[in-house]
Protein backbone atom coordinates (compact mmCIF):
# COMPACT_ATOMS: atom_id res chain seq x y z
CA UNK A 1 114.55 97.11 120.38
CA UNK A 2 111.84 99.05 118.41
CA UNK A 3 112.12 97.40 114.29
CA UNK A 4 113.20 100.34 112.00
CA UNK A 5 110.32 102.17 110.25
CA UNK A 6 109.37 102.45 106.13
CA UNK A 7 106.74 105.46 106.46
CA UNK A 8 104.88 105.27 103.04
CA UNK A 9 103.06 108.06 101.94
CA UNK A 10 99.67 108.13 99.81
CA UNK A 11 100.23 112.08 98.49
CA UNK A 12 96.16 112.18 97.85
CA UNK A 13 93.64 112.12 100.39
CA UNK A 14 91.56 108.87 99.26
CA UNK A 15 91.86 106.63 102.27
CA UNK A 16 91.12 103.74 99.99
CA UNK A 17 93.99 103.94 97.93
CA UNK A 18 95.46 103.84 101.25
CA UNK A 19 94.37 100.52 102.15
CA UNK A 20 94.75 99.22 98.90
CA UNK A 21 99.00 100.14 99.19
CA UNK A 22 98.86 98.05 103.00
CA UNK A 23 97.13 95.74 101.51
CA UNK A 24 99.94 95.22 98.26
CA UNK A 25 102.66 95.96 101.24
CA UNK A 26 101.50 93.31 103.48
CA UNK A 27 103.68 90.55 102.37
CA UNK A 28 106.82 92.99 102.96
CA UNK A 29 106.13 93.68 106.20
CA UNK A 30 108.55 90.63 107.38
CA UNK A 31 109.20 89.39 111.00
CA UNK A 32 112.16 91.04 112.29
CA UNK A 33 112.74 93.11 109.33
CA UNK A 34 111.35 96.93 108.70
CA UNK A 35 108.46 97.93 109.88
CA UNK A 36 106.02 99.51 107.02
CA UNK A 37 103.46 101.94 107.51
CA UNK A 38 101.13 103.76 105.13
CA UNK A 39 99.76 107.21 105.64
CA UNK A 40 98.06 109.69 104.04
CA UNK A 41 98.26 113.13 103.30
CA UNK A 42 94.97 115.00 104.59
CA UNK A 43 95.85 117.93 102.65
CA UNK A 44 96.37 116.25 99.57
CA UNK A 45 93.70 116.46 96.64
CA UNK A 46 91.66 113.58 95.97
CA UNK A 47 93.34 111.87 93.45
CA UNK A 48 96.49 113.60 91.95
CA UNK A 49 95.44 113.93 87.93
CA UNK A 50 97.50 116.77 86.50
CA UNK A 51 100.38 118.51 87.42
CA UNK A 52 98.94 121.15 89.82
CA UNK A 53 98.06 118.46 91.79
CA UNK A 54 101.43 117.21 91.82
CA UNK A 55 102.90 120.79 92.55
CA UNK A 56 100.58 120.99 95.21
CA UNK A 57 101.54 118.33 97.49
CA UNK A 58 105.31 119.21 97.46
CA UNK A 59 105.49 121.33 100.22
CA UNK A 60 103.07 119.21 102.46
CA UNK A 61 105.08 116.17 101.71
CA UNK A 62 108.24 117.97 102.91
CA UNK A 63 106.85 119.62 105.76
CA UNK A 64 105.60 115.61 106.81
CA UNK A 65 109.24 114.44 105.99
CA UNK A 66 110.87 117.11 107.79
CA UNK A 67 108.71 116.45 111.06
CA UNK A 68 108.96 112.93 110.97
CA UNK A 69 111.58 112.09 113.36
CA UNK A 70 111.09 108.25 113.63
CA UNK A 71 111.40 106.65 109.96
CA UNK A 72 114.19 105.17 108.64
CA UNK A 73 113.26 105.79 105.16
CA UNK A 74 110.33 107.51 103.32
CA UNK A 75 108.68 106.04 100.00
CA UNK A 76 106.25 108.63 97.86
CA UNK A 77 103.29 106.64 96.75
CA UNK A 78 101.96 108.46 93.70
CA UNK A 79 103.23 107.53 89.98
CA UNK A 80 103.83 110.96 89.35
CA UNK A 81 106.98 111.40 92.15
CA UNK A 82 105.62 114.42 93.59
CA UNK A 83 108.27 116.29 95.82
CA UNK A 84 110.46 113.84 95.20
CA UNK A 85 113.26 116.04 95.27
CA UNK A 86 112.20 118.45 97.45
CA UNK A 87 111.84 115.71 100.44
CA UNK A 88 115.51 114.37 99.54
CA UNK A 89 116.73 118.21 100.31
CA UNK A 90 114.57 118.21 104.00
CA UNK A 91 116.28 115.31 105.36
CA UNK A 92 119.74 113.07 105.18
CA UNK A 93 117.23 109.92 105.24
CA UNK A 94 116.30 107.80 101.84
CA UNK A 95 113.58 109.02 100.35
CA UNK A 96 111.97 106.93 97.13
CA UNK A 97 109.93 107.71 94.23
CA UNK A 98 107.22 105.46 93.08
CA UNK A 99 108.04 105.66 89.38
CA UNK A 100 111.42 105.97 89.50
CA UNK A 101 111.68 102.76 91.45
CA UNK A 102 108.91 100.97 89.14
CA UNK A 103 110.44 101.94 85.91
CA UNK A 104 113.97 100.92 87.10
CA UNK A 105 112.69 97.41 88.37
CA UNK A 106 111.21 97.19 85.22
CA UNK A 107 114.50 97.62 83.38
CA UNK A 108 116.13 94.64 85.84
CA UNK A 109 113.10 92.23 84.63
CA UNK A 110 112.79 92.97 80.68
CA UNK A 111 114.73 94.80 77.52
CA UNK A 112 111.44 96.64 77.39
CA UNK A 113 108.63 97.97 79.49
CA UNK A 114 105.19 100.13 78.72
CA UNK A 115 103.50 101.84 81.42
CA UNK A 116 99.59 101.68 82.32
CA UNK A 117 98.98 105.47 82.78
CA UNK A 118 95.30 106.17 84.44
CA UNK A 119 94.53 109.20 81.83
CA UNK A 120 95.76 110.25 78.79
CA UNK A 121 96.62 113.96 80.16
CA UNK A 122 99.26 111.91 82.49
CA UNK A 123 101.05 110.51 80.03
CA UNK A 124 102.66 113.98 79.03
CA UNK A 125 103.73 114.26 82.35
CA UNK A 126 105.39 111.16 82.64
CA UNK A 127 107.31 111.43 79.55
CA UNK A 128 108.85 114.08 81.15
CA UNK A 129 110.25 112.51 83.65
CA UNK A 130 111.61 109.42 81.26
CA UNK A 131 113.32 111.98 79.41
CA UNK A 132 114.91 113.72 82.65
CA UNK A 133 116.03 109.90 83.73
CA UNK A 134 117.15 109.28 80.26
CA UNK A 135 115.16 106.02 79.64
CA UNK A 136 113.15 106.28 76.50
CA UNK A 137 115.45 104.02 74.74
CA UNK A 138 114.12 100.57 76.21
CA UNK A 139 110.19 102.75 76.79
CA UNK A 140 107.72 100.87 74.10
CA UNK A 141 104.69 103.09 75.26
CA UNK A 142 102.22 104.34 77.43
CA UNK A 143 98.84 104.12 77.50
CA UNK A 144 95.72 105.40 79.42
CA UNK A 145 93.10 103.61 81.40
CA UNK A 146 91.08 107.01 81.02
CA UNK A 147 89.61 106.30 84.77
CA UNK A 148 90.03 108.67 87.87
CA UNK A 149 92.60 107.35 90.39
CA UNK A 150 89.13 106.33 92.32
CA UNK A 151 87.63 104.47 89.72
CA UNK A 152 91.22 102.24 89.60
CA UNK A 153 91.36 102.02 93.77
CA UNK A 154 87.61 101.09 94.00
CA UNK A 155 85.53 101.14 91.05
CA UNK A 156 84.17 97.73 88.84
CA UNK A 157 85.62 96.63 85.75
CA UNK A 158 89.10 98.40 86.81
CA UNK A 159 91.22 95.02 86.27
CA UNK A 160 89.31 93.76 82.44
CA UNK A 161 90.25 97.55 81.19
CA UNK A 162 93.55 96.94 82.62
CA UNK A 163 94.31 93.81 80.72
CA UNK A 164 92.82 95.37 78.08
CA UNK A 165 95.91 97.99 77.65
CA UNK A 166 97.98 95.81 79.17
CA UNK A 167 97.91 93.51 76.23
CA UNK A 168 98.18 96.45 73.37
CA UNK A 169 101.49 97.40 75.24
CA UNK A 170 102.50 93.97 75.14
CA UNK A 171 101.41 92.58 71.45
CA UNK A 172 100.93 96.32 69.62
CA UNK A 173 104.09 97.81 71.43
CA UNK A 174 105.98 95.19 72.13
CA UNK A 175 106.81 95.86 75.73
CA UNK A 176 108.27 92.95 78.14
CA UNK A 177 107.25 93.94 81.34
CA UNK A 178 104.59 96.59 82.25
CA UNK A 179 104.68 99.05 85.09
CA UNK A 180 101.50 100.33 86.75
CA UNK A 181 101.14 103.29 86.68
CA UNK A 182 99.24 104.76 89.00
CA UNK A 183 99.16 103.97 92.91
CA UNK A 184 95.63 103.16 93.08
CA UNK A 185 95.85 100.12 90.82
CA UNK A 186 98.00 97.98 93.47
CA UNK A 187 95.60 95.27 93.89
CA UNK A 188 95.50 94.23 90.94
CA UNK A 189 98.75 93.19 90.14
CA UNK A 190 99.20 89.87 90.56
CA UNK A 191 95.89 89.23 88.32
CA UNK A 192 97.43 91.30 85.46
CA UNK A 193 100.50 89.47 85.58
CA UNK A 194 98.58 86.28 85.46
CA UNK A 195 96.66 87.56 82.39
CA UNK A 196 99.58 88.92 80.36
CA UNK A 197 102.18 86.07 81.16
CA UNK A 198 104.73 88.87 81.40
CA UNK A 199 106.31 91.04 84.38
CA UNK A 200 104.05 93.19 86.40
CA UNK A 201 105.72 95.45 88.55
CA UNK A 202 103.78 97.52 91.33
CA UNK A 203 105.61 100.22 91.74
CA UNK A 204 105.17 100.84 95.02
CA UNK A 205 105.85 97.39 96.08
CA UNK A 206 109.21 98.21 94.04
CA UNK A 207 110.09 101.52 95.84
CA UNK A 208 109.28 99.54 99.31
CA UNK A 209 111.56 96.46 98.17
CA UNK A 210 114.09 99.05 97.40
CA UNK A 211 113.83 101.13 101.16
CA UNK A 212 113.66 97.72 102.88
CA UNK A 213 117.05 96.57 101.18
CA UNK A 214 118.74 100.45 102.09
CA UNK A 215 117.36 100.16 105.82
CA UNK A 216 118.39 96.62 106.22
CA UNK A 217 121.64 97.10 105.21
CA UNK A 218 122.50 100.52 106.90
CA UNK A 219 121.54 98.76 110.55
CA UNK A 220 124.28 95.71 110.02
């Protein structure tokens, strides 16, 4: 009997963000549980920076979605939940946000959390989506990396600036856990949570702990 499928998406078209969310997935991808499989979107920009990109991978994403007939569940790996709700209207399957899931894992783990944002010009744009979800109570801050989504994926001296903000949100802020957020800085979570001595969540890894939970359950 074929395992159920997780299909998670990389919106841009960097293949080595891509590798670097298999890579963070790897330990999910259990014996006899949910399969998970990455894949990303060839028409998607390089790295998705401002909210045009994130508008313009909506209707890609949902055309993807739509066509997929084999996945049990669908996971949008980009910080910025592009389509999010667009791909829940194109199919009766589960479909999760990156920082919906990350921020809400965050909220099981601490009282507060701060967010790792890879430019200051996203930070806007995630605001606005705390404010839709109504969670700015327990938010201590944001804070930018000011790198491309590249630069975190691949480039040198991504993980010392990370640690860097990390530990302003933590001792200038005051958050308790810290979200990443951006998709591209996945392998580097476990180091960052080593550095700060507080929760790190991936939010990927969260989104994909949440669809492996759904799936599980709806087959038993």
């Amino acid at each position: 009997m074929a395992r159920p499928r997780i299909l998670v998406i990389n919106p841009n078209s960097n293949h080595k963000v891509t590798q670097g969310l298999e890579d963070a997935l790897r330990p999910l991808d259990l014996d006899g549980g949910p399969e998970v499989v990455c894949q990303t979107l060839a028409e998607g920009p390089f790295g998705i920076e401002s909210q045009a990109d994130a508008d313009s991978v909506a209707i890609p994403l949902r055309k993807l979605v739509e066509s997929d007939n084999s996945s049990a569940a669908f996971v949008i790996a980009c910080y910025s939940d592009p389509g999010l709700q667009v791909c829940r209207e194109g199919t009766d399957r589960p479909v999760f946000g990156i920082a919906e899931c990350g921020v809400l894992t965050a909220l099981s783990r601490a009282e507060t959390f701060g967010v790792i944002a890879i430019a200051q010009r996203s930070i806007p744009r995630h605001m606005r989506y705390l404010r839709q979800m109504g969670l700015t109570d327990r938010f201590s801050g944001e804070r930018p990396l000011n790198m491309s989504v590249a630069e975190t994926a691949s480039g040198e001296g991504t993980l010392a600036k990370m640690i860097e903000v990390g530990r302003a949100l933590r001792d200038e802020d005051g958050a308790r856990a810290v979200v990443m957020g951006c998709a591209g800085m996945a392998r580097h979570r476990r180091a960052l949570e080593d550095a700060l001595r507080i929760p790190v969540i991936d939010p990927t890894q969260a989104a994909v702990t949440m669809a492996l939970g759904t799936v599980q359950f709806s087959a038993h």
